[in-house]
N, C-alpha and C. Protein backbone atom coordinates (compact mmCIF):
# COMPACT_ATOMS: atom_id res chain seq x y z
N UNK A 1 5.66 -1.81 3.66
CA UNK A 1 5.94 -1.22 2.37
C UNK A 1 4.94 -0.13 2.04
N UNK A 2 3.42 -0.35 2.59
CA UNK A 2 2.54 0.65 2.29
C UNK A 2 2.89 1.78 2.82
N UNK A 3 3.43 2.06 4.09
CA UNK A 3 3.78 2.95 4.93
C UNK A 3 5.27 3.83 4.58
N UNK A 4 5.99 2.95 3.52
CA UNK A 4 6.93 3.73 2.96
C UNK A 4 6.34 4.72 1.69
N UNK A 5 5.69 3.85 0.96
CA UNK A 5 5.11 4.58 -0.56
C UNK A 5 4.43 5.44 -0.19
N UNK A 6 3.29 5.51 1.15
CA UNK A 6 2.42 6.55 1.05
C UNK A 6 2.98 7.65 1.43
N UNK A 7 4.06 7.56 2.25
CA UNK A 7 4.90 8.70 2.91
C UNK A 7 5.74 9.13 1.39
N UNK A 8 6.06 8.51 0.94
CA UNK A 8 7.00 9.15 -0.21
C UNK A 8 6.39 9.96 -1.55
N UNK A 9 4.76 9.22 -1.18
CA UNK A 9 3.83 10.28 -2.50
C UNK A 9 3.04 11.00 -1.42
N UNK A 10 3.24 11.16 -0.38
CA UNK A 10 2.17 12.01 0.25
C UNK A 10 2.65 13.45 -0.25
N UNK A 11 1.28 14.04 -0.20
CA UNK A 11 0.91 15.33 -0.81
C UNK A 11 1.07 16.42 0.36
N UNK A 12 1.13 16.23 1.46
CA UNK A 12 1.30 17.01 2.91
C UNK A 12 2.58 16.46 3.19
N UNK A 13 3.73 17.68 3.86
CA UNK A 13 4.74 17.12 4.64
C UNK A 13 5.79 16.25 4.11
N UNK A 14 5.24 16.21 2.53
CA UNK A 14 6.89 14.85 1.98
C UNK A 14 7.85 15.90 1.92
N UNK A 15 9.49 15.22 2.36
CA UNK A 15 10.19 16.26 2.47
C UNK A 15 11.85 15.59 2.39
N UNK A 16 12.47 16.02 2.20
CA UNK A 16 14.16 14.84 1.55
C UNK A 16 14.11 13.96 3.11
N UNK A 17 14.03 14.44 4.13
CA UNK A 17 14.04 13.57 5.15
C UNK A 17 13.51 11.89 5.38
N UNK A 18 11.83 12.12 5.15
CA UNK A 18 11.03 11.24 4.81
C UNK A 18 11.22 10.62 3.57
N UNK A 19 11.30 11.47 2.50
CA UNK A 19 11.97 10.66 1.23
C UNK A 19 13.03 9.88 1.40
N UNK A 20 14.18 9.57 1.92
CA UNK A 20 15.49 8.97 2.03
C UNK A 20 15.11 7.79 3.26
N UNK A 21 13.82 7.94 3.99
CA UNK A 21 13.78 6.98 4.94
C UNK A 21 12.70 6.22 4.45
N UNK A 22 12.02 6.42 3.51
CA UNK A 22 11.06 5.58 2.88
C UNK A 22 11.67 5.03 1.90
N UNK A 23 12.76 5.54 0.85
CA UNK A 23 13.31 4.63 -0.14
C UNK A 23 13.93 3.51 0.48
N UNK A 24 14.81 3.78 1.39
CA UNK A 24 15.87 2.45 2.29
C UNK A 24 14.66 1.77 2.92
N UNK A 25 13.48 2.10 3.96
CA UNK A 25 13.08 1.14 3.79
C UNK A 25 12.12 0.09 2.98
N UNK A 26 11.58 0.82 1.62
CA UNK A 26 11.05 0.34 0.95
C UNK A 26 12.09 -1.31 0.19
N UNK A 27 13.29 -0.31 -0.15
CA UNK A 27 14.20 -1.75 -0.47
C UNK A 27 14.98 -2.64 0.65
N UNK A 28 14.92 -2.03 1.98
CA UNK A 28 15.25 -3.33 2.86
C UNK A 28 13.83 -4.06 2.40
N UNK A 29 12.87 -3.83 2.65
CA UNK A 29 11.61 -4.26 3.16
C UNK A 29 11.19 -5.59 1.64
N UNK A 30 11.60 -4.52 0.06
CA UNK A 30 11.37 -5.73 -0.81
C UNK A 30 12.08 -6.33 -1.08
N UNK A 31 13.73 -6.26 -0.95
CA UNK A 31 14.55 -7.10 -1.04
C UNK A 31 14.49 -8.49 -0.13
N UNK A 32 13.89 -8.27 0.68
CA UNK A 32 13.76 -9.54 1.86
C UNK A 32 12.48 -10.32 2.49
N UNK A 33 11.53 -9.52 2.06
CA UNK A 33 10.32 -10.29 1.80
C UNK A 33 9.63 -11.91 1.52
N UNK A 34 10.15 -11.37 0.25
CA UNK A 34 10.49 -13.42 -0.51
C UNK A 34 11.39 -13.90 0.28
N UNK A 35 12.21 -13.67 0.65
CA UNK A 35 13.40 -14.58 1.76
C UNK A 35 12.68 -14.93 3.07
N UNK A 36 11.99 -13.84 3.89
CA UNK A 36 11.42 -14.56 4.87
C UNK A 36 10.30 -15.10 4.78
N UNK A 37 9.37 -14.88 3.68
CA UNK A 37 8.41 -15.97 3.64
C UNK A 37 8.77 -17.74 2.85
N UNK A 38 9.68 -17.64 2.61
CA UNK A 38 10.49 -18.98 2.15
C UNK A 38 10.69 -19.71 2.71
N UNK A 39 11.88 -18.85 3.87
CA UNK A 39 13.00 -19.32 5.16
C UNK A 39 12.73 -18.26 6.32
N UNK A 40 11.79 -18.64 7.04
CA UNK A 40 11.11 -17.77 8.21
C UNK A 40 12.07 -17.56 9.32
N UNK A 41 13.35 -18.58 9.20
CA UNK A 41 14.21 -18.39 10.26
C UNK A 41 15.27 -17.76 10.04
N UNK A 42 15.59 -17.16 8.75
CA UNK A 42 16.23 -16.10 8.48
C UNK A 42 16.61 -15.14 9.23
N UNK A 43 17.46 -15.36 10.02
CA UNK A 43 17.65 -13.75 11.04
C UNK A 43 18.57 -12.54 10.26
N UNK A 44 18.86 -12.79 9.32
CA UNK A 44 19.43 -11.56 8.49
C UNK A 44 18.69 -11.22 8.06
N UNK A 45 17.46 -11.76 7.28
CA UNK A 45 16.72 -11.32 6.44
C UNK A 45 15.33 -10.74 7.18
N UNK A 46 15.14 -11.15 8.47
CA UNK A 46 14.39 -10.44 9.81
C UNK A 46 14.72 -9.56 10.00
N UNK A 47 15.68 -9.38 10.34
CA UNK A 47 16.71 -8.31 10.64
C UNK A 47 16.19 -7.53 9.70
N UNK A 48 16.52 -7.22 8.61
CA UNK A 48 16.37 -6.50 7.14
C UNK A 48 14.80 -6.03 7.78
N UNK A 49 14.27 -6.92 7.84
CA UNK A 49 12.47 -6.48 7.57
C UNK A 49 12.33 -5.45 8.88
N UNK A 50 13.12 -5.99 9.97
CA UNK A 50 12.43 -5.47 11.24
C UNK A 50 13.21 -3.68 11.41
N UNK A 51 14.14 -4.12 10.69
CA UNK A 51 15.22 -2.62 10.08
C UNK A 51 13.99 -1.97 9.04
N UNK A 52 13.66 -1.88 8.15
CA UNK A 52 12.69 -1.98 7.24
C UNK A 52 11.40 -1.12 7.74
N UNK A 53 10.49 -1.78 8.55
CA UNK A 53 9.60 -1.38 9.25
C UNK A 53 10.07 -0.07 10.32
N UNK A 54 11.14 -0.47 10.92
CA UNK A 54 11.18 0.76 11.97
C UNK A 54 11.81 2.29 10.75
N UNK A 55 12.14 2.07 9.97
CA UNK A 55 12.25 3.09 8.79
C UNK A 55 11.32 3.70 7.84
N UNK A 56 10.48 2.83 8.11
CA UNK A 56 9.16 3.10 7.02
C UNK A 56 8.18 3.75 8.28
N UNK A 57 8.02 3.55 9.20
CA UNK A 57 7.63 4.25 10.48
C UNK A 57 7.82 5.72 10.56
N UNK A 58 8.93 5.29 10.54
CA UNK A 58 9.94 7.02 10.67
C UNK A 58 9.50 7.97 9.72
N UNK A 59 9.51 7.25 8.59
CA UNK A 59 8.92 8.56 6.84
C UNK A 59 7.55 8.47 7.49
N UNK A 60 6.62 7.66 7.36
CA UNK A 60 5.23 8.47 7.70
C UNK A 60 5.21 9.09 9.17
N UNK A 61 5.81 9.13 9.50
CA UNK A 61 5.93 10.11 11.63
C UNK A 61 6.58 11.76 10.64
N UNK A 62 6.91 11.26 9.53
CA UNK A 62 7.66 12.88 8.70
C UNK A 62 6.82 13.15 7.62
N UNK A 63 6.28 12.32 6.96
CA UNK A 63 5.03 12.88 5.61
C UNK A 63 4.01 11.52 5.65
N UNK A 64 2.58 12.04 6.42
CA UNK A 64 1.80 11.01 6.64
C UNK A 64 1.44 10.17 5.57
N UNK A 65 0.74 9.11 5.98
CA UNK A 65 0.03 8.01 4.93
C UNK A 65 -0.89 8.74 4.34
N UNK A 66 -1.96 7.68 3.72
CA UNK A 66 -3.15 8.86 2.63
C UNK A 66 -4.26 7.44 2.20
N UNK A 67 -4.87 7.35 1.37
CA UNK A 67 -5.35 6.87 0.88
C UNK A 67 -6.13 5.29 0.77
N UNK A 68 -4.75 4.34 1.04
CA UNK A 68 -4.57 3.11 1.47
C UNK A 68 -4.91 2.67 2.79
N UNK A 69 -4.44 3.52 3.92
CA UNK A 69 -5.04 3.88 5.27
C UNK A 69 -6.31 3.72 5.52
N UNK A 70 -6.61 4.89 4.92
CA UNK A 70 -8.22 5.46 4.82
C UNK A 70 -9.11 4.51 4.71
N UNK A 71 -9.05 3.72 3.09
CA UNK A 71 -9.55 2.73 2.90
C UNK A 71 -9.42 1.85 3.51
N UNK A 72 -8.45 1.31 4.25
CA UNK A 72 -8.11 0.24 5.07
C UNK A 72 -8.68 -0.25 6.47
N UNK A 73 -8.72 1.01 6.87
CA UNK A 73 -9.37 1.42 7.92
C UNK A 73 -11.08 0.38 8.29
N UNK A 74 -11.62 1.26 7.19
CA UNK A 74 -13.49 0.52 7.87
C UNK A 74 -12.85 -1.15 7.32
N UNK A 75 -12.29 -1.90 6.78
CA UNK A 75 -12.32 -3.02 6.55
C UNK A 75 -11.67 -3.66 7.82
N UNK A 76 -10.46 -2.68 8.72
CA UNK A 76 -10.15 -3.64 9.95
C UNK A 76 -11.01 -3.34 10.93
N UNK A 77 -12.23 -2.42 10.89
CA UNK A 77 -13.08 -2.16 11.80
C UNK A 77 -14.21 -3.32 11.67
N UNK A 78 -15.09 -3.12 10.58
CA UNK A 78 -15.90 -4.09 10.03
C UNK A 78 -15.80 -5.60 10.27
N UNK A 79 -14.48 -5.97 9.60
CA UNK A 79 -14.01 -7.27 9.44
C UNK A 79 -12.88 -8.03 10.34
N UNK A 80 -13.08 -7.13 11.21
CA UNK A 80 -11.80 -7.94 12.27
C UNK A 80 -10.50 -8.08 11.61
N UNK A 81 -10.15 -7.38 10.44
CA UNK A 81 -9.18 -7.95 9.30
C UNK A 81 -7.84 -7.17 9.81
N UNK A 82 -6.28 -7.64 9.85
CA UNK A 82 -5.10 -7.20 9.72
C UNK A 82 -5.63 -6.84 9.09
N UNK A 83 -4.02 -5.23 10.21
CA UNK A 83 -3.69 -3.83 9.34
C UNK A 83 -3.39 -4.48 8.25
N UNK A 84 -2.20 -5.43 7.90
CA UNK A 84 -1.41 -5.21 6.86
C UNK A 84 -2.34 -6.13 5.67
N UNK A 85 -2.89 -6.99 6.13
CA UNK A 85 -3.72 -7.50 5.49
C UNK A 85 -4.73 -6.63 4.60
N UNK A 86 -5.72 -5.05 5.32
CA UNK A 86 -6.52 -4.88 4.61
C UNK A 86 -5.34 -3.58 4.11
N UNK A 87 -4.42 -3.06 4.46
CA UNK A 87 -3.11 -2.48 3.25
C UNK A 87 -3.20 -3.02 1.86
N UNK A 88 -2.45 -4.69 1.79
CA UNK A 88 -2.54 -4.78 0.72
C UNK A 88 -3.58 -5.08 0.13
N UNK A 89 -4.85 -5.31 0.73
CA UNK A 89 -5.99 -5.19 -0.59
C UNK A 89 -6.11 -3.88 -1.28
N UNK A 90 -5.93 -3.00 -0.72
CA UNK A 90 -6.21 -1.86 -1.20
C UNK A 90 -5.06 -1.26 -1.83
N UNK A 91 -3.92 -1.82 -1.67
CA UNK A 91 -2.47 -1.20 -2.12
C UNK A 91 -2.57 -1.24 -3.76
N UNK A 92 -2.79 -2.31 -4.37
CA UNK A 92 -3.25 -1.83 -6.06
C UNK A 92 -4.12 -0.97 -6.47
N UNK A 93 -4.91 -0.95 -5.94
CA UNK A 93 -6.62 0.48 -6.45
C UNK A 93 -6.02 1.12 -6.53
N UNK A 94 -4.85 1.55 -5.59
CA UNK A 94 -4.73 3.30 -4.81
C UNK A 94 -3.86 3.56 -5.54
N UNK A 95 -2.65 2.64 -5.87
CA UNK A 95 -1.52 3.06 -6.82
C UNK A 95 -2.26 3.03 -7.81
N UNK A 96 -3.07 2.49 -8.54
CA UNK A 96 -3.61 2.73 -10.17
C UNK A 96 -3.93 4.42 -9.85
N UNK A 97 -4.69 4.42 -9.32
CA UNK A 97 -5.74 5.04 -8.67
C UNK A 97 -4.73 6.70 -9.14
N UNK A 98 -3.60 6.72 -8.09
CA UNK A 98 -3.00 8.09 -7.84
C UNK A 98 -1.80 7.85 -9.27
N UNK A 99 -1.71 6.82 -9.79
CA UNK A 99 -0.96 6.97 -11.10
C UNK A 99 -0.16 8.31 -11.84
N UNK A 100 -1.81 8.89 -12.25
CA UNK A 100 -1.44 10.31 -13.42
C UNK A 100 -0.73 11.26 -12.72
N UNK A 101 -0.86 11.34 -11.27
CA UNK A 101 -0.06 12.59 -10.83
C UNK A 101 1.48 11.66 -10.12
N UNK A 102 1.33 10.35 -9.46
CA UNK A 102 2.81 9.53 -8.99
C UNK A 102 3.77 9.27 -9.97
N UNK A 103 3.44 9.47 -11.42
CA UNK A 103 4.35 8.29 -11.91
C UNK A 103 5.40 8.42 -11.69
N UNK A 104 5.87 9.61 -12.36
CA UNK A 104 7.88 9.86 -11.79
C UNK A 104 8.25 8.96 -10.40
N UNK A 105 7.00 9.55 -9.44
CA UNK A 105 7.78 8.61 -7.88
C UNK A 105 7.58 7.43 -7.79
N UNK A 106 6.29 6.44 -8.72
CA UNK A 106 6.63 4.89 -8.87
C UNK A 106 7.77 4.71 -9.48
N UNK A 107 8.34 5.66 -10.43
CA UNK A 107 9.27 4.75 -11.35
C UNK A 107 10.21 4.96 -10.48
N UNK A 108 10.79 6.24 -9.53
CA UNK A 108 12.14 5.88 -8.89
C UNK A 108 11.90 5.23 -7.76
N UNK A 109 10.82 4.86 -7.06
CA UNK A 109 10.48 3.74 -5.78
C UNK A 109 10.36 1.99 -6.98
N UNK A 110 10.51 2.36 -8.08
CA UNK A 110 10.46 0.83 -8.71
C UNK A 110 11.89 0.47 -8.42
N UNK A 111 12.91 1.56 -9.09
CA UNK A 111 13.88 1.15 -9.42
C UNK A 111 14.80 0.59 -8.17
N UNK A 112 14.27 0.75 -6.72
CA UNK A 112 14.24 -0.34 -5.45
C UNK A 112 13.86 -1.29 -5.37
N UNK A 113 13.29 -2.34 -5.89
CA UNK A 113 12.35 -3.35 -6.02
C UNK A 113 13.73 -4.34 -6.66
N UNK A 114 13.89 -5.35 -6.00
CA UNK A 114 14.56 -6.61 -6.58
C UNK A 114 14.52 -6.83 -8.24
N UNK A 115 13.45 -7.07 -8.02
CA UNK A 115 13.06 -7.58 -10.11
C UNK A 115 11.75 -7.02 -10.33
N UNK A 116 11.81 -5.69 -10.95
CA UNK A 116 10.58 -5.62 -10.99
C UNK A 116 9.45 -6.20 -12.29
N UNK A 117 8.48 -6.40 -11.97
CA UNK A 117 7.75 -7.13 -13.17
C UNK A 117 7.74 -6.83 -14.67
N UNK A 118 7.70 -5.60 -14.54
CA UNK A 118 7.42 -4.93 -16.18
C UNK A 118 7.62 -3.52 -16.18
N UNK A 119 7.89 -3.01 -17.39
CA UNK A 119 8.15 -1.85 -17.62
C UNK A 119 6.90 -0.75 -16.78
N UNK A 120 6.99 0.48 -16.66
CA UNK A 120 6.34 1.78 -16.46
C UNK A 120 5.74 1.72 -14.97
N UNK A 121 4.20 2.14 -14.58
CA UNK A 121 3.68 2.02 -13.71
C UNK A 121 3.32 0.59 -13.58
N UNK A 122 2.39 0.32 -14.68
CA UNK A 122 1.93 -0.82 -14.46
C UNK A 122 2.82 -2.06 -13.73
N UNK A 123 4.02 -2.13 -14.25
CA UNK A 123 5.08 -2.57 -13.70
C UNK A 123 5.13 -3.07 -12.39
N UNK A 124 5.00 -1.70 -11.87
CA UNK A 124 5.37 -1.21 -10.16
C UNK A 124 4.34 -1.78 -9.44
N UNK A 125 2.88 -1.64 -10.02
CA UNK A 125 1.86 -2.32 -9.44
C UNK A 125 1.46 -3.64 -9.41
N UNK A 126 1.88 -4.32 -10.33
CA UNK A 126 2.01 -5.69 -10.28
C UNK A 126 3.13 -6.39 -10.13
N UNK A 127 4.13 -5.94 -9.66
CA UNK A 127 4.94 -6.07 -8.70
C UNK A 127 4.54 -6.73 -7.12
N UNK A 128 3.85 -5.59 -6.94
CA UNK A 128 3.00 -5.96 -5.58
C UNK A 128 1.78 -6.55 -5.78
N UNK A 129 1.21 -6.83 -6.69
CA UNK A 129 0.27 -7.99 -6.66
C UNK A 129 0.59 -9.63 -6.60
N UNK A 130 1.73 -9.16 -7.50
CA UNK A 130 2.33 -10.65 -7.22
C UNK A 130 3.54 -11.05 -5.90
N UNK A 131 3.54 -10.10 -5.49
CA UNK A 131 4.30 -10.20 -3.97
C UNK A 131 3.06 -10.80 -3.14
N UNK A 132 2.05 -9.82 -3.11
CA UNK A 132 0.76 -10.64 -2.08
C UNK A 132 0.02 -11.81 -2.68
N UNK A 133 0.48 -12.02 -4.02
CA UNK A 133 -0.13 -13.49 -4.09
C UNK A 133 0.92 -14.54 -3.83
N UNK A 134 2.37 -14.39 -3.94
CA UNK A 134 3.57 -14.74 -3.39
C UNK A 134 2.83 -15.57 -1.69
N UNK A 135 2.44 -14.21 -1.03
CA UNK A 135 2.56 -13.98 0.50
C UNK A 135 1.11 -15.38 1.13
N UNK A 136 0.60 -15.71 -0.17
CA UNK A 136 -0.76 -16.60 -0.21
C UNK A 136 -1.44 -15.80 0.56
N UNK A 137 -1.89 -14.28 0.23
CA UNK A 137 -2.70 -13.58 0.76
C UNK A 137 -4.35 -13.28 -0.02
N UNK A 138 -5.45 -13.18 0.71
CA UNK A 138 -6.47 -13.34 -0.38
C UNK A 138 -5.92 -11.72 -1.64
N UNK A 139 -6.65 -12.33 -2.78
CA UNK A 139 -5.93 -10.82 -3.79
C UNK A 139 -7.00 -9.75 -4.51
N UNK A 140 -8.05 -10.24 -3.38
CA UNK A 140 -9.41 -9.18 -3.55
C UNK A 140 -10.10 -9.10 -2.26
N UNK A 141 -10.96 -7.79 -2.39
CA UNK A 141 -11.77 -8.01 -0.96
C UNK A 141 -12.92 -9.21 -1.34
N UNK A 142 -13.15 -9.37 -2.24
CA UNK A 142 -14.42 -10.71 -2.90
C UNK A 142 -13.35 -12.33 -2.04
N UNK A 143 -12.28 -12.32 -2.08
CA UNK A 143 -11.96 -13.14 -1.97
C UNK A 143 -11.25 -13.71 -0.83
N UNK A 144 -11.40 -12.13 0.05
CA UNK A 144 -11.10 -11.67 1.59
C UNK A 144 -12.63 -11.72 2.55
N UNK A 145 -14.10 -12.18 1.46
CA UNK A 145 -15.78 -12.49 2.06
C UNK A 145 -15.80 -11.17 2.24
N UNK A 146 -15.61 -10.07 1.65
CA UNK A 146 -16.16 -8.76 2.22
C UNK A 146 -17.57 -8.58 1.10
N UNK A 147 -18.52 -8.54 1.60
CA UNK A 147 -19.98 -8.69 0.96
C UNK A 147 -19.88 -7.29 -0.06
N UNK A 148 -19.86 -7.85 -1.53
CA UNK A 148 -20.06 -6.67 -2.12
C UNK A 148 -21.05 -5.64 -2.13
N UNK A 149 -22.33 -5.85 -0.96
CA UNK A 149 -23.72 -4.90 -0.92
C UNK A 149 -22.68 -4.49 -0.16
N UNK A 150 -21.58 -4.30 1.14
CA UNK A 150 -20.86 -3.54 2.03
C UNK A 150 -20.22 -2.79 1.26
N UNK A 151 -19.80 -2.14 0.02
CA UNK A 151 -18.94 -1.78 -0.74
C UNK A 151 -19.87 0.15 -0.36
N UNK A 152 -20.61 0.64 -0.70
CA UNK A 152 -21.32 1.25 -0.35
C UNK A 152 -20.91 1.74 0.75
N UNK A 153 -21.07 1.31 2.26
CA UNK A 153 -21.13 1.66 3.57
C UNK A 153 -19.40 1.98 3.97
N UNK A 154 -18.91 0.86 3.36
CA UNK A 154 -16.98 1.10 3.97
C UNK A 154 -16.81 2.62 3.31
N UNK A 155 -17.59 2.76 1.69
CA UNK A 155 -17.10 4.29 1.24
C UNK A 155 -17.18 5.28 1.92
N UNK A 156 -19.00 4.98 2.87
CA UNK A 156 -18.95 6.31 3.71
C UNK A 156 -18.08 5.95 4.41
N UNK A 157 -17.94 5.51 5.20
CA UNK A 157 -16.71 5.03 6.71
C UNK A 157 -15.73 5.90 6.23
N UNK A 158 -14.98 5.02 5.08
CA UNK A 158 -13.45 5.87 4.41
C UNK A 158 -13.56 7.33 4.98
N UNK A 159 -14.76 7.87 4.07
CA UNK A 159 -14.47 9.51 4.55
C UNK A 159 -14.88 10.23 5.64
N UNK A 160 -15.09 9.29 6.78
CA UNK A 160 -14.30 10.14 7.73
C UNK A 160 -12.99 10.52 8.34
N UNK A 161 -12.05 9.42 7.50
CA UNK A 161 -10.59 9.67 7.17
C UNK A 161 -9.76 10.69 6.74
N UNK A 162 -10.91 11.96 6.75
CA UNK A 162 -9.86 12.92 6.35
C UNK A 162 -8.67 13.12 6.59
N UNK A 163 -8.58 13.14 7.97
CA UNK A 163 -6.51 13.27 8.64
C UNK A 163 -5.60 12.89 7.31
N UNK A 164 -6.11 11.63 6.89
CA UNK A 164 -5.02 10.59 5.88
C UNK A 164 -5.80 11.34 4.58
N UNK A 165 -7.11 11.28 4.03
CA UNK A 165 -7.43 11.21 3.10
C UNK A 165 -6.59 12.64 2.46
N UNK A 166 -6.83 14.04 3.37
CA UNK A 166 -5.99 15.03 2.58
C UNK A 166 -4.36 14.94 2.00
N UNK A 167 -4.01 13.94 2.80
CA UNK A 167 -2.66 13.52 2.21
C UNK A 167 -2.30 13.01 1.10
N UNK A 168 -3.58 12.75 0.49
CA UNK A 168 -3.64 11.61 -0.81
C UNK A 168 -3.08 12.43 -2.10
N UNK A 169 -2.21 12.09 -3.12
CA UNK A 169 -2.11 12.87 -4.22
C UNK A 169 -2.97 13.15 -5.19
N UNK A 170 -4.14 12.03 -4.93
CA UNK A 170 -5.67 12.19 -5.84
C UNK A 170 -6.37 12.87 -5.09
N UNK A 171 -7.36 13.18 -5.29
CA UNK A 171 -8.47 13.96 -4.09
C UNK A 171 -9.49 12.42 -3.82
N UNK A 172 -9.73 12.08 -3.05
CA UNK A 172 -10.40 10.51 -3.05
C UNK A 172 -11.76 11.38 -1.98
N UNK A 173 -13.19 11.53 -3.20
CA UNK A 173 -14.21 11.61 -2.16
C UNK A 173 -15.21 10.70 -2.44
N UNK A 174 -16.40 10.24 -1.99
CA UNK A 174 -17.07 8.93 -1.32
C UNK A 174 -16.80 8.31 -3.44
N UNK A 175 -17.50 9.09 -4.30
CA UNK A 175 -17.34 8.46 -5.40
C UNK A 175 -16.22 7.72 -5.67
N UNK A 176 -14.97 8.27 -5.69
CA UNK A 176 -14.19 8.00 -5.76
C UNK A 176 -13.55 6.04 -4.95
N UNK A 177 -13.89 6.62 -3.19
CA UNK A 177 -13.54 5.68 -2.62
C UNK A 177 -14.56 4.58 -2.82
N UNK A 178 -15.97 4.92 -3.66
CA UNK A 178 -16.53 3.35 -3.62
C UNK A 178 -15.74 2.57 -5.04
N UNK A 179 -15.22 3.51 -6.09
CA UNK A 179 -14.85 2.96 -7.47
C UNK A 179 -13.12 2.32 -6.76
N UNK A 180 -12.74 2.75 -6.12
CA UNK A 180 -11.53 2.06 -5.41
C UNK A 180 -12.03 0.96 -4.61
N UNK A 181 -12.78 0.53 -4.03
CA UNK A 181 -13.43 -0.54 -3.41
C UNK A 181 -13.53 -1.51 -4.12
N UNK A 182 -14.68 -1.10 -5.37
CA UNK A 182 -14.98 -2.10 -6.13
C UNK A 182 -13.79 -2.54 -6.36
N UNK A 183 -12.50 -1.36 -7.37
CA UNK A 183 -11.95 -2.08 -8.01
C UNK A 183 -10.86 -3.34 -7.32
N UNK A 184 -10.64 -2.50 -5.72
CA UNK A 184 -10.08 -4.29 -5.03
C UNK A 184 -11.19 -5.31 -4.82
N UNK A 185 -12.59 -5.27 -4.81
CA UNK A 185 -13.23 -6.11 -4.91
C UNK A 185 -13.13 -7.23 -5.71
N UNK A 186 -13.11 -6.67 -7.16
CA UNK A 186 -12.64 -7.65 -8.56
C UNK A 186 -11.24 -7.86 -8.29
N UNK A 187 -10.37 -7.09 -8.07
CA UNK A 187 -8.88 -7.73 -8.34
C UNK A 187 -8.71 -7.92 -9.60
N UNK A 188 -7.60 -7.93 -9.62
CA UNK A 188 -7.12 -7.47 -11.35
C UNK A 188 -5.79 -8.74 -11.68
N UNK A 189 -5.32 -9.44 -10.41
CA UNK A 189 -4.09 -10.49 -10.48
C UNK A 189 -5.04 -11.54 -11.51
């Protein structure tokens, strides 16, 4: 799902192509989510996800990732941690984060979302907080053991991410990426 949104707000290269392959798979991908973590033997609803993923692939191979990446990055280096794992820690910061300039594109990537939680952005973002607490995933890096004195060092790491980081619709530099750290540090679920 990270790999659809970032392609669909990326600031480099988004384009109707990538847009139309990140919306379908953003809603295969949340429509079926809760189904296979329920009923794991779901082969329709596999199906869906594994349809899903190879679509959300496709939009960022057409308007790269950004932000979420970036950050994601020194935590699977550091911490031995899943991609998708250190995705969604960072998948709330980044959407608060790129808000003032996304909103129009959260609200029409919401209106894909099964049920979404609540009205506006905020909505959209706790949406996916409560999907990864759904997923019994930790819902902070504090709560993922990432040592908050490391909060500091992953910021520098982040920016050598430029490739992704220029893609970002915010400009994210070290200030920036340590106040996004922290704020998945605390977690907000």
């Amino acid at each position: 799902m990270v790999h659809a949104i970032e392609a669909f707000t990326s600031k480099r290269l988004k384009n109707p192509l990538s847009d139309m392959l990140a919306r379908r798979a953003l809603q295969l991908l949340a429509g079926h989510q809760r189904r296979v973590l329920s009923h794991p033997n779901d082969m329709v609803a596999r199906e869906a996800m594994l349809l899903g993923a190879t679509l959300a692939g496709q939009a960022f191979a057409n308007a790269p990732v950004a932000a979420v990446h970036a950050l994601a990055y020194p935590l699977g280096g550091h911490y031995h941690m899943p991609h998708g794992l250190s995705n969604a820690l960072m998948l709330p910061a980044v959407l608060r984060f790129n808000a003032p300039v996304c909103e129009a594109l959260y609200l029409d990537l919401a209106t894909l979302l099964p049920q979404p939680v609540g009205p506006g952005v905020e909505g959209f973002v706790v949406w996916f907080e409560q999907l990864i607490a759904d997923a019994g995933l930790p819902q902070s890096l504090s709560d993922a053991k990432v040592p908050e004195q490391d909060l500091p060092m992953l910021a520098a790491d982040a920016m050598q991410q430029q490739r992704l980081l220029v893609n970002n619709p915010m400009t994210v530099d070290e200030s920036a990426a340590l106040a996004l750290y922290r704020s998945a540090w605390e977690g907000r679920v």
